[in-house]
PDB file of N, CA and C in Angstrom:
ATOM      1  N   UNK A   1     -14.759 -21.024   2.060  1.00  0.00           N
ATOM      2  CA  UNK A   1     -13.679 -21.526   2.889  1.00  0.00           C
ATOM      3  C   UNK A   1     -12.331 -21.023   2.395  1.00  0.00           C
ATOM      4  N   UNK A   2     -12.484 -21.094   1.154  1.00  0.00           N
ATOM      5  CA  UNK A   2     -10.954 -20.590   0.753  1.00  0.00           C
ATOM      6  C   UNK A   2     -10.409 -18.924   0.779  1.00  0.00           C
ATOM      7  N   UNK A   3     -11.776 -18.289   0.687  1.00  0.00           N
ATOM      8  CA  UNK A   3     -11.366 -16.889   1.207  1.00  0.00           C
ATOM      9  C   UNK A   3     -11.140 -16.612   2.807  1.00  0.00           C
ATOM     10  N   UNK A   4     -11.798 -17.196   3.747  1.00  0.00           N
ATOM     11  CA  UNK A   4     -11.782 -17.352   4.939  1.00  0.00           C
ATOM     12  C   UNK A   4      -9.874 -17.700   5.365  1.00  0.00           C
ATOM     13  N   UNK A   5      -9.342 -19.003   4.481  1.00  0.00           N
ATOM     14  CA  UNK A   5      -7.977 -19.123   4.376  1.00  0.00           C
ATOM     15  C   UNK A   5      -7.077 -17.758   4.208  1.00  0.00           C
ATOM     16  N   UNK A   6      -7.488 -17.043   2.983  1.00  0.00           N
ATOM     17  CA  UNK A   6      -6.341 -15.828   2.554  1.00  0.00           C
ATOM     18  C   UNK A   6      -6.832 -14.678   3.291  1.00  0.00           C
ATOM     19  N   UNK A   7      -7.329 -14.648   4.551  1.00  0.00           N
ATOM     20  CA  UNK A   7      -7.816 -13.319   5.403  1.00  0.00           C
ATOM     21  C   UNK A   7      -6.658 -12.554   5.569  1.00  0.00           C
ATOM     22  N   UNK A   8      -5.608 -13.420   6.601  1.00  0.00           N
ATOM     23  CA  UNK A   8      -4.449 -12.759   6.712  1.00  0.00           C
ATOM     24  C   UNK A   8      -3.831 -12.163   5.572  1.00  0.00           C
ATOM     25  N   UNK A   9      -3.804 -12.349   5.034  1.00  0.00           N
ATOM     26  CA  UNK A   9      -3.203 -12.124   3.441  1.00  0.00           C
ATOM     27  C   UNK A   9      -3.856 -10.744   3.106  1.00  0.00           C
ATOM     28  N   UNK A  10      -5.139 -10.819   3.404  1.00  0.00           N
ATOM     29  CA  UNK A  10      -6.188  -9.702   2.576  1.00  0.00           C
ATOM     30  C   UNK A  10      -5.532  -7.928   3.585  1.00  0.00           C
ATOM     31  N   UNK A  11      -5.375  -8.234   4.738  1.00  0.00           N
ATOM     32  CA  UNK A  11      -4.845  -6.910   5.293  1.00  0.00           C
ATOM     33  C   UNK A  11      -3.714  -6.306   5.320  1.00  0.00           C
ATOM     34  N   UNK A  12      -2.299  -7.440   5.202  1.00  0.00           N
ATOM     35  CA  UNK A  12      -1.657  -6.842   5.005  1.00  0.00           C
ATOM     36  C   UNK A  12      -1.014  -6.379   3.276  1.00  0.00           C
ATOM     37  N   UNK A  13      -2.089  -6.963   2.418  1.00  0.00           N
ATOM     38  CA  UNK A  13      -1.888  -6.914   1.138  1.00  0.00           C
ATOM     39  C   UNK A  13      -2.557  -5.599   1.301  1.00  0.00           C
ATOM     40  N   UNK A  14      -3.755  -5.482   1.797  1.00  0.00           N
ATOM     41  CA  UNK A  14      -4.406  -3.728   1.474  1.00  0.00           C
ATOM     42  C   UNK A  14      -3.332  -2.543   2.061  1.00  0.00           C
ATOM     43  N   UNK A  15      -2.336  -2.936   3.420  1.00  0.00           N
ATOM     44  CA  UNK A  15      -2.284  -1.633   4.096  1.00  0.00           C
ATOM     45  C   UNK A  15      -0.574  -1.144   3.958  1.00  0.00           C
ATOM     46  N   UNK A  16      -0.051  -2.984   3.015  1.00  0.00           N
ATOM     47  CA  UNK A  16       1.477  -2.358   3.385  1.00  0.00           C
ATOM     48  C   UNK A  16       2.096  -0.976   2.374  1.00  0.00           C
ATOM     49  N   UNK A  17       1.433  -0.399   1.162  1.00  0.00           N
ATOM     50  CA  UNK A  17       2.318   0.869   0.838  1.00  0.00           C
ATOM     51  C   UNK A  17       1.574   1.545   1.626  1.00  0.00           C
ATOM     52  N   UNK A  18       0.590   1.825   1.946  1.00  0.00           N
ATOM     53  CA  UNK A  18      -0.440   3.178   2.867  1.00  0.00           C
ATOM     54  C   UNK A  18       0.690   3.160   4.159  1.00  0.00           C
ATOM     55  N   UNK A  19       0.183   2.507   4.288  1.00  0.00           N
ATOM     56  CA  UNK A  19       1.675   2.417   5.786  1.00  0.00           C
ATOM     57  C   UNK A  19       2.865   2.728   5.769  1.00  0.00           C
ATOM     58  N   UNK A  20       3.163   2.004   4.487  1.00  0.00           N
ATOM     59  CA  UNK A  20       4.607   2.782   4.779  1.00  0.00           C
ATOM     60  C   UNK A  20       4.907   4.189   3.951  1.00  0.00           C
ATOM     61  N   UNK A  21       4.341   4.018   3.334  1.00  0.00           N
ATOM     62  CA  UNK A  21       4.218   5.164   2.173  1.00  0.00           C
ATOM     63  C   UNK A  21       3.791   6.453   3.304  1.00  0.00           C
ATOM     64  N   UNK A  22       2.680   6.196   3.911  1.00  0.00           N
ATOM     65  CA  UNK A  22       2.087   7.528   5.133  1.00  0.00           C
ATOM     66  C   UNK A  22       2.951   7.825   5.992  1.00  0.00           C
ATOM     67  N   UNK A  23       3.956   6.527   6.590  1.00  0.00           N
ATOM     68  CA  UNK A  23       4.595   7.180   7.315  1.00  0.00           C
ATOM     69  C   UNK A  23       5.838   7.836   7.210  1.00  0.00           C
ATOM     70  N   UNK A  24       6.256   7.909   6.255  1.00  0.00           N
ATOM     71  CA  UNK A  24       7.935   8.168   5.719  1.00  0.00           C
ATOM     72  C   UNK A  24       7.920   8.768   4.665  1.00  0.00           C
ATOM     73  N   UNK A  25       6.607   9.406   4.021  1.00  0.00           N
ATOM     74  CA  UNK A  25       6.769   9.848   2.637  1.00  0.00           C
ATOM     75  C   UNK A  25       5.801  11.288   2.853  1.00  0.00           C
ATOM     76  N   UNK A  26       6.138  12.181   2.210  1.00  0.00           N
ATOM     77  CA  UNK A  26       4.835  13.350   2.682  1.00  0.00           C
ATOM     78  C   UNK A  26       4.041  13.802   1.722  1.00  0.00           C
ATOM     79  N   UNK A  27       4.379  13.080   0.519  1.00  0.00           N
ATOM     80  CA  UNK A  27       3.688  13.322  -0.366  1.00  0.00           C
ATOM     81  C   UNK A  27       2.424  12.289  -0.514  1.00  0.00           C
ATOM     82  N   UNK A  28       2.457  11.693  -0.086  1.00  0.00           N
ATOM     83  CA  UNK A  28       1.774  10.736   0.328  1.00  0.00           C
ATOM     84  C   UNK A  28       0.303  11.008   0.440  1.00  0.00           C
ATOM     85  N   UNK A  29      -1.215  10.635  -0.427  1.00  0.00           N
ATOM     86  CA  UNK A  29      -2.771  10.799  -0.183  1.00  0.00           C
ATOM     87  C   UNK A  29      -3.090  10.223   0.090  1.00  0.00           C
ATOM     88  N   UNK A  30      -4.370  10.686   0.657  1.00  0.00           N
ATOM     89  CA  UNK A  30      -5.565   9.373   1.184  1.00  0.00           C
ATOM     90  C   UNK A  30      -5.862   8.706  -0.519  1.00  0.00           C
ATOM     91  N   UNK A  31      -5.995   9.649  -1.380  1.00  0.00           N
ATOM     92  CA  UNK A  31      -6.774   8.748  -2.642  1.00  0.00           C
ATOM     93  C   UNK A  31      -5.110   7.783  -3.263  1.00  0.00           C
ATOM     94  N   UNK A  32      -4.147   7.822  -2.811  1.00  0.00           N
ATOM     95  CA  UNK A  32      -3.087   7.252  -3.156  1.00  0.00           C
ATOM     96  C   UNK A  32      -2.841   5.857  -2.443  1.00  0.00           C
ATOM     97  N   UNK A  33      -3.380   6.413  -0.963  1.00  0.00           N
ATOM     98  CA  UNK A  33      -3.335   4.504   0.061  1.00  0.00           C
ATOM     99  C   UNK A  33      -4.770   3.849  -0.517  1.00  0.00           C
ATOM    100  N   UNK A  34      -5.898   4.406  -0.690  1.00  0.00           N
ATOM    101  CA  UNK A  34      -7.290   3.919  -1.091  1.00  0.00           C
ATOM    102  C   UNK A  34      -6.947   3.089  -2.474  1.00  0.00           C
ATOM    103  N   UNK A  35      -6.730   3.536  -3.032  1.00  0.00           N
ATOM    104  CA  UNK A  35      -5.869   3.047  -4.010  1.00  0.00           C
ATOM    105  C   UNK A  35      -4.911   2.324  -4.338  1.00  0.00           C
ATOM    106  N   UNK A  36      -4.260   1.959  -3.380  1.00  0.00           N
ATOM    107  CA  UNK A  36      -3.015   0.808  -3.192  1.00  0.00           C
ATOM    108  C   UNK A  36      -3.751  -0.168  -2.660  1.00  0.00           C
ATOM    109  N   UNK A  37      -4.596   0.154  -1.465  1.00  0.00           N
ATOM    110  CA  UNK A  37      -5.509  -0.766  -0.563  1.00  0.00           C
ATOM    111  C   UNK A  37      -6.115  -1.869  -1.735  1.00  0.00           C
ATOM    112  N   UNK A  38      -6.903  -1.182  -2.930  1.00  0.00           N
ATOM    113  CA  UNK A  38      -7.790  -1.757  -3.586  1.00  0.00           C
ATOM    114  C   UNK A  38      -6.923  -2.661  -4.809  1.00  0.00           C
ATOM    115  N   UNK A  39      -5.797  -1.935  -5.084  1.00  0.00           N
ATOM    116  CA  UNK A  39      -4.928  -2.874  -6.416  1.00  0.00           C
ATOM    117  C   UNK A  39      -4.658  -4.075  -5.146  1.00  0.00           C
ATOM    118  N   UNK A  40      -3.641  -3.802  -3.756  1.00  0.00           N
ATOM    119  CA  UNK A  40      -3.465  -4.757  -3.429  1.00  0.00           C
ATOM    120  C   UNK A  40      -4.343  -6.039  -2.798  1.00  0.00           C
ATOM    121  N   UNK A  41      -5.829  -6.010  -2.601  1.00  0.00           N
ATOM    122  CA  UNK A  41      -6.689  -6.876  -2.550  1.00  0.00           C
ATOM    123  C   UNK A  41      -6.827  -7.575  -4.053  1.00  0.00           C
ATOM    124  N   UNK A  42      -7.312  -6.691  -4.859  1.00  0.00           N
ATOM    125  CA  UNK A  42      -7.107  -7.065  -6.352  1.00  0.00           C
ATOM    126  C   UNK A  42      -6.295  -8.232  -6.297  1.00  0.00           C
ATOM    127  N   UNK A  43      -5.174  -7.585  -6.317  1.00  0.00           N
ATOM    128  CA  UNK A  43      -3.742  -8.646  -6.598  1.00  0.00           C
ATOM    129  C   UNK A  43      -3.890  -9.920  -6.066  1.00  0.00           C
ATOM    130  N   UNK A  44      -3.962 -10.055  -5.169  1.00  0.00           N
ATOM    131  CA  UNK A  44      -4.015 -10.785  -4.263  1.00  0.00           C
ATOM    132  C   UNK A  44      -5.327 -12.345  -4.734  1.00  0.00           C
ATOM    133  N   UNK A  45      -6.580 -11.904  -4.621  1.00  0.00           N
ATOM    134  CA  UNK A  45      -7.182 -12.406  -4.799  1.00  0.00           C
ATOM    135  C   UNK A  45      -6.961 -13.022  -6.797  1.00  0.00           C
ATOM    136  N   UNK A  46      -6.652 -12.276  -7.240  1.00  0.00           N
ATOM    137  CA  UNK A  46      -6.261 -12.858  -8.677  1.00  0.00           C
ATOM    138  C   UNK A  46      -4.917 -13.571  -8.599  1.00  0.00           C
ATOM    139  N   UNK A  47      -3.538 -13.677  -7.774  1.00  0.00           N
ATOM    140  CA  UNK A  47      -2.966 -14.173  -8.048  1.00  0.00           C
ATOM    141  C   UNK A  47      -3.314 -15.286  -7.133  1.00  0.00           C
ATOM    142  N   UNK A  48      -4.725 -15.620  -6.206  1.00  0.00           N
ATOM    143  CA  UNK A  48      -4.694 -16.741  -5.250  1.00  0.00           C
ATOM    144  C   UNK A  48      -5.779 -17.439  -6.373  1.00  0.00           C
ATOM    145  N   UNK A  49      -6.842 -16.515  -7.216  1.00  0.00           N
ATOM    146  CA  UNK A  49      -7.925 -18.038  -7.473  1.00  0.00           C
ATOM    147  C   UNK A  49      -7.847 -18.062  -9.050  1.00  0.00           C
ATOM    148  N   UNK A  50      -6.762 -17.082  -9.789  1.00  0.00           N
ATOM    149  CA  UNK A  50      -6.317 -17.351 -11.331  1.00  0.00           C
ATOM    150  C   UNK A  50      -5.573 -18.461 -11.707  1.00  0.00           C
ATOM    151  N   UNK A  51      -5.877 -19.629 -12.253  1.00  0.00           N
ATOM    152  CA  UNK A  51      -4.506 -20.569 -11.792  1.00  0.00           C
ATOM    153  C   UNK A  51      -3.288 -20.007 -12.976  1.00  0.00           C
ATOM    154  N   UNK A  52      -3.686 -19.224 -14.109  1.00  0.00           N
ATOM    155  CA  UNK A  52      -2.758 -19.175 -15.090  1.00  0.00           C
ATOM    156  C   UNK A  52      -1.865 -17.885 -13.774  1.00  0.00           C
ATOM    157  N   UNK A  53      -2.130 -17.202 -13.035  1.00  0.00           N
ATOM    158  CA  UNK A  53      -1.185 -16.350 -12.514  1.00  0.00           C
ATOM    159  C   UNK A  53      -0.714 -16.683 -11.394  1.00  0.00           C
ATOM    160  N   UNK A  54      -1.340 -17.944 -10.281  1.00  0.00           N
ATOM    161  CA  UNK A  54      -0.566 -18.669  -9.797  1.00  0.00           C
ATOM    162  C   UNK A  54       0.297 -19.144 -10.091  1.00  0.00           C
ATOM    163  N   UNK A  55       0.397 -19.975 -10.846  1.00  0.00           N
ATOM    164  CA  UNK A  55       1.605 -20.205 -11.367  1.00  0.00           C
ATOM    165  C   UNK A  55       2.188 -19.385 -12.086  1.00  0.00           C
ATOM    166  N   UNK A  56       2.171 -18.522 -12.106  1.00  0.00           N
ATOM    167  CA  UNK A  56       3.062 -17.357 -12.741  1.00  0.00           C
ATOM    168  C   UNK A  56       4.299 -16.989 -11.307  1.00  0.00           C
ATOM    169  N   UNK A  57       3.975 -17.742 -10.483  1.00  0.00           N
ATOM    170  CA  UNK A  57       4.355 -16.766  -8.954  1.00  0.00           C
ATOM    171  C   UNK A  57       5.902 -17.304  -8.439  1.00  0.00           C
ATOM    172  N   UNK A  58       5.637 -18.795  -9.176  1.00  0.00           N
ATOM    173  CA  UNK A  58       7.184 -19.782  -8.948  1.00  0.00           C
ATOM    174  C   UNK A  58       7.516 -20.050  -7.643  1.00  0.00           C
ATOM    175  N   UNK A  59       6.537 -20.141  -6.546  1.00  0.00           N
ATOM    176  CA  UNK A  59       6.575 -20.276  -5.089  1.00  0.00           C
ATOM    177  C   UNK A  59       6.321 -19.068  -4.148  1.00  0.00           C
ATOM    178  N   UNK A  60       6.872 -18.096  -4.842  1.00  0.00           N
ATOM    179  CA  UNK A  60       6.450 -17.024  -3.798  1.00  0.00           C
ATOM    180  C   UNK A  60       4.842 -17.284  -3.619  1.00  0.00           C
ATOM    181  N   UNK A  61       4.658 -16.206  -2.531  1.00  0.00           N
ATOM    182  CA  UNK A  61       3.543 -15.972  -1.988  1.00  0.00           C
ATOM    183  C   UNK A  61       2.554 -14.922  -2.916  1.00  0.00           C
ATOM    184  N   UNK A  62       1.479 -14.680  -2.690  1.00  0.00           N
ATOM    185  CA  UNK A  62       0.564 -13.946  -3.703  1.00  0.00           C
ATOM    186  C   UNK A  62       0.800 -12.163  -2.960  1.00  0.00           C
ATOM    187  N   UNK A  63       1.195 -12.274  -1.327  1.00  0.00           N
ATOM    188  CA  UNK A  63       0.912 -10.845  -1.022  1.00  0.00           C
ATOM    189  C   UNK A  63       2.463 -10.064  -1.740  1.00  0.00           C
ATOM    190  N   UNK A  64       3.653 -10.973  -2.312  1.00  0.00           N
ATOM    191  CA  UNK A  64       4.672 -10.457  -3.100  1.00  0.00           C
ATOM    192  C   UNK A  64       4.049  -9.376  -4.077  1.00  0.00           C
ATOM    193  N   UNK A  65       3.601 -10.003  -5.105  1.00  0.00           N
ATOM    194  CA  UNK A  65       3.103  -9.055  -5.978  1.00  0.00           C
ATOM    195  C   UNK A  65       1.962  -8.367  -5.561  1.00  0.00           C
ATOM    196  N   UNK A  66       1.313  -8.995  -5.344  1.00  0.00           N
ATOM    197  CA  UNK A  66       0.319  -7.089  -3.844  1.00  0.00           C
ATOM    198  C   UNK A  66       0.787  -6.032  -3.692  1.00  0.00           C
ATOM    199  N   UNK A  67       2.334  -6.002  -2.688  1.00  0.00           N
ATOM    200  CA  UNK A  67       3.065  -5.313  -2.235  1.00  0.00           C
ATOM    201  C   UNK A  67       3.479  -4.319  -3.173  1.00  0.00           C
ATOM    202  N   UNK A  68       4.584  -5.490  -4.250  1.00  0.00           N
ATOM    203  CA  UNK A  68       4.902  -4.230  -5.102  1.00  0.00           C
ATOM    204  C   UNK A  68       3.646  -3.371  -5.959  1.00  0.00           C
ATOM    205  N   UNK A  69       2.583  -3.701  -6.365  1.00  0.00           N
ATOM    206  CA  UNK A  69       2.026  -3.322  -7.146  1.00  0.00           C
ATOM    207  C   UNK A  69       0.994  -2.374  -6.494  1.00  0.00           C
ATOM    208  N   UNK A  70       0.785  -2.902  -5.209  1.00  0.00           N
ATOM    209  CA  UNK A  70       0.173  -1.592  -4.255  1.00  0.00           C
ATOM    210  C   UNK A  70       1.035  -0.281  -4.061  1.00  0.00           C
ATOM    211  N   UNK A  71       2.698  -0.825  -4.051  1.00  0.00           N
ATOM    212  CA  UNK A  71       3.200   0.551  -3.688  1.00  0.00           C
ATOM    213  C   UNK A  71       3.148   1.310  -4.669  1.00  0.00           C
ATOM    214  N   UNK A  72       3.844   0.352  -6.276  1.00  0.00           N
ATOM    215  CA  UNK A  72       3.816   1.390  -7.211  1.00  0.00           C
ATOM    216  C   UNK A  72       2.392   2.440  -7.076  1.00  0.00           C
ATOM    217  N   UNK A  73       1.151   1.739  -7.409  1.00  0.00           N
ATOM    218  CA  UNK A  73      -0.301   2.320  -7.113  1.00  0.00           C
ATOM    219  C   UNK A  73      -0.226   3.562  -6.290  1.00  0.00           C
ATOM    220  N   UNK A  74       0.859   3.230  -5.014  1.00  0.00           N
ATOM    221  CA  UNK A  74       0.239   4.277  -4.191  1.00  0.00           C
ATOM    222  C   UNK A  74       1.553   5.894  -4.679  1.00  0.00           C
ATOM    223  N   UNK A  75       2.511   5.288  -5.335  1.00  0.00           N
ATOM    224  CA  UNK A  75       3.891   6.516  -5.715  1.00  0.00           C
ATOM    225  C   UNK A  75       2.534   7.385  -7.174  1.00  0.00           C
ATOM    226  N   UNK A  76       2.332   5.939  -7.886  1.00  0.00           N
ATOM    227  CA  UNK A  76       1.699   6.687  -9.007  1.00  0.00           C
ATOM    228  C   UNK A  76       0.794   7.657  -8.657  1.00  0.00           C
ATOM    229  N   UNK A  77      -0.522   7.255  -7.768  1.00  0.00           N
ATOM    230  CA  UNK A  77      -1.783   8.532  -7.320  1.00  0.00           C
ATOM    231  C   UNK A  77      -1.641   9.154  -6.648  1.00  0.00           C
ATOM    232  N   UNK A  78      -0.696   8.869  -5.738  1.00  0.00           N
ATOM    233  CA  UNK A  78      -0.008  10.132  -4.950  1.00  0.00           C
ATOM    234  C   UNK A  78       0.502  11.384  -5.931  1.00  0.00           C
ATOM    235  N   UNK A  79       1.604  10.384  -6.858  1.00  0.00           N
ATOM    236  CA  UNK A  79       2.055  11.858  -7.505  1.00  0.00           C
ATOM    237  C   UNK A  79       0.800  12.897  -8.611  1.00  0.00           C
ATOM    238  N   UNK A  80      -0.135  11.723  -9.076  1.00  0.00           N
ATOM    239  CA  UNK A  80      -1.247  12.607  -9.395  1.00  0.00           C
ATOM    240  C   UNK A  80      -2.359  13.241  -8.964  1.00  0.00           C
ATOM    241  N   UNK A  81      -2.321  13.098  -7.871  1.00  0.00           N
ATOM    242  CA  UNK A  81      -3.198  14.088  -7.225  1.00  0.00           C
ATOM    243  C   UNK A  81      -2.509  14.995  -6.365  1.00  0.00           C
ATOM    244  N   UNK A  82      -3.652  15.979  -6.104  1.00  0.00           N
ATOM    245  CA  UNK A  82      -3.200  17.569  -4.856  1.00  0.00           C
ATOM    246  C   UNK A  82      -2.441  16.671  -3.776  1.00  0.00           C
ATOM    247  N   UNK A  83      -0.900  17.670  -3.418  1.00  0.00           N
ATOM    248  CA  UNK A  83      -0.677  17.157  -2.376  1.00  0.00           C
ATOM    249  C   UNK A  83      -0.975  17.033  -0.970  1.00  0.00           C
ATOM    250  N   UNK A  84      -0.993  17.093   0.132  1.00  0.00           N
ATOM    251  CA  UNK A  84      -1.612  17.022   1.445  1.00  0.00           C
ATOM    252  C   UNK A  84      -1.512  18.480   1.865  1.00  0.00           C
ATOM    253  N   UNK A  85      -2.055  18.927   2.484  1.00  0.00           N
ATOM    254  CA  UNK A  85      -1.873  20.618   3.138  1.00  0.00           C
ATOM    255  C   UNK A  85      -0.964  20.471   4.078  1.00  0.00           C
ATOM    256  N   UNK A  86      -0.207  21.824   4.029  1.00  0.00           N
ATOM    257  CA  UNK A  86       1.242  22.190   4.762  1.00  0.00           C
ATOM    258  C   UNK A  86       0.919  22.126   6.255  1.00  0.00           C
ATOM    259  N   UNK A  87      -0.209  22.092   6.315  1.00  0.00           N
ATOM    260  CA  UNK A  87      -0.546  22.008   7.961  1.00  0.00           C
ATOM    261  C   UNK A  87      -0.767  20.374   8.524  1.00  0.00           C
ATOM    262  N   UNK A  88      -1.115  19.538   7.286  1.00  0.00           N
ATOM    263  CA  UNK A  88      -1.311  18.422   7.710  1.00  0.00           C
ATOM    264  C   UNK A  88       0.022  17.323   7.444  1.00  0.00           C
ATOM    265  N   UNK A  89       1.119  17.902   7.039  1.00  0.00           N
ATOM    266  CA  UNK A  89       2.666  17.470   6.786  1.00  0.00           C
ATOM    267  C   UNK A  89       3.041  17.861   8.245  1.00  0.00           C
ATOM    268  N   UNK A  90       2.577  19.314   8.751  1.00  0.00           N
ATOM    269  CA  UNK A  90       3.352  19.646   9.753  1.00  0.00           C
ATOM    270  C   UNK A  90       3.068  18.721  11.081  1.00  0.00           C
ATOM    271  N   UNK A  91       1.516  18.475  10.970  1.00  0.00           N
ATOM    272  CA  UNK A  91       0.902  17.861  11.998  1.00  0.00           C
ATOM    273  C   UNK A  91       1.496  16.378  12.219  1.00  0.00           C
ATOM    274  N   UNK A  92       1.870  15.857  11.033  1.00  0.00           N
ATOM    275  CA  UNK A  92       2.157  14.309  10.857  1.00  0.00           C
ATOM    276  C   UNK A  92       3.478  14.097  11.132  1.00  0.00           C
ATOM    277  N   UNK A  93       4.711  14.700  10.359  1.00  0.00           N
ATOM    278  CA  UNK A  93       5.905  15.281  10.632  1.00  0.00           C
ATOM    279  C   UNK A  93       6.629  16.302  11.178  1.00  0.00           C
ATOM    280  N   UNK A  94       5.796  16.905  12.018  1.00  0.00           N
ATOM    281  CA  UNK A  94       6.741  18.053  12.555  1.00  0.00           C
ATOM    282  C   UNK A  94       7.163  17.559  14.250  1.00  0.00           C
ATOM    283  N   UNK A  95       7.058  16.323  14.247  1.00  0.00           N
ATOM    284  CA  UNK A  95       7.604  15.572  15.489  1.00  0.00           C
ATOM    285  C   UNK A  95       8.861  15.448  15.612  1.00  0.00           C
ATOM    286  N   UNK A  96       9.054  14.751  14.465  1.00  0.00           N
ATOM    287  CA  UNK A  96      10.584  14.806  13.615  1.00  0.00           C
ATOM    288  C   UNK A  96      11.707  15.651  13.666  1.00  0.00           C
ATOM    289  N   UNK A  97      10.578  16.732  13.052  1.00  0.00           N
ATOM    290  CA  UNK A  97      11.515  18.233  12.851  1.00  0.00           C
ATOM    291  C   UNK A  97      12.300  18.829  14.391  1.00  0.00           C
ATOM    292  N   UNK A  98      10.944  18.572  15.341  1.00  0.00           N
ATOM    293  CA  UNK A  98      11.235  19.146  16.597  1.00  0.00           C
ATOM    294  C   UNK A  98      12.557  18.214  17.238  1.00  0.00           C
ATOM    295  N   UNK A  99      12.106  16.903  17.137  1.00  0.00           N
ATOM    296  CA  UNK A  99      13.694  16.164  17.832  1.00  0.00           C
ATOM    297  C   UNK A  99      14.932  16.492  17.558  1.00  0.00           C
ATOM    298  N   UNK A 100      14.692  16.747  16.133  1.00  0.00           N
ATOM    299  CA  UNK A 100      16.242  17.066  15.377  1.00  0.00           C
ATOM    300  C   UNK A 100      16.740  18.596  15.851  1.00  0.00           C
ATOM    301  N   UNK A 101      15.487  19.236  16.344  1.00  0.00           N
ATOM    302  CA  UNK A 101      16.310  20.553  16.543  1.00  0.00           C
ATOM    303  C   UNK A 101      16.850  20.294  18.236  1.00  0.00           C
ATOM    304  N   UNK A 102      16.528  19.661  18.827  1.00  0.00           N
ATOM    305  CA  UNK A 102      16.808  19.582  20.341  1.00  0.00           C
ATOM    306  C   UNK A 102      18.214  19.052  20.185  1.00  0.00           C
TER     307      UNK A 102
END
């Protein structure tokens, strides 16, 4: 029952650096959001059924530290792994490029 409670919690704790990180960043990997996805479930679920890190939280919410600790996750494996191919930056961002030249 009590995981059934933190559902909401569980998706946007997995997807918020992949998301934002994918869309605004180009350095940005799949093994870098997979990876944020999984610290920020992590997080999440340890700061909801640990009580010593619940209360570590001082009222905030548990997807707080998710967030940050997914994004760092996703800046850190991003920057260590291969970056994305120049064709698949262009494909993702070259929407961008084109408005700005019009």
């Amino acid at each position: 029952a009590k995981l059934a409670n933190h559902e909401v919690v569980f998706i946007p704790g997995m997807k918020v650096g992949g998301i934002l990180f994918g869309m605004y960043w180009k350095r940005a990997t799949a093994a870098g959001a997979i990876a944020s996805a999984l610290v920020g479930v992590a997080t999440v679920l340890a700061f909801t059924w640990v009580p010593a890190l619940s209360g570590a939280l001082h009222g905030f919410h548990a997807l707080f530290p998710a967030t940050i600790l997914g994004s760092l996750t996703m800046l850190i494996v991003s920057s260590l792994t291969q970056a994305p191919p120049q064709e698949t930056i262009e494909r993702h961002f070259g929407i961008f490029e084109k408005s700005k030249a019009e």
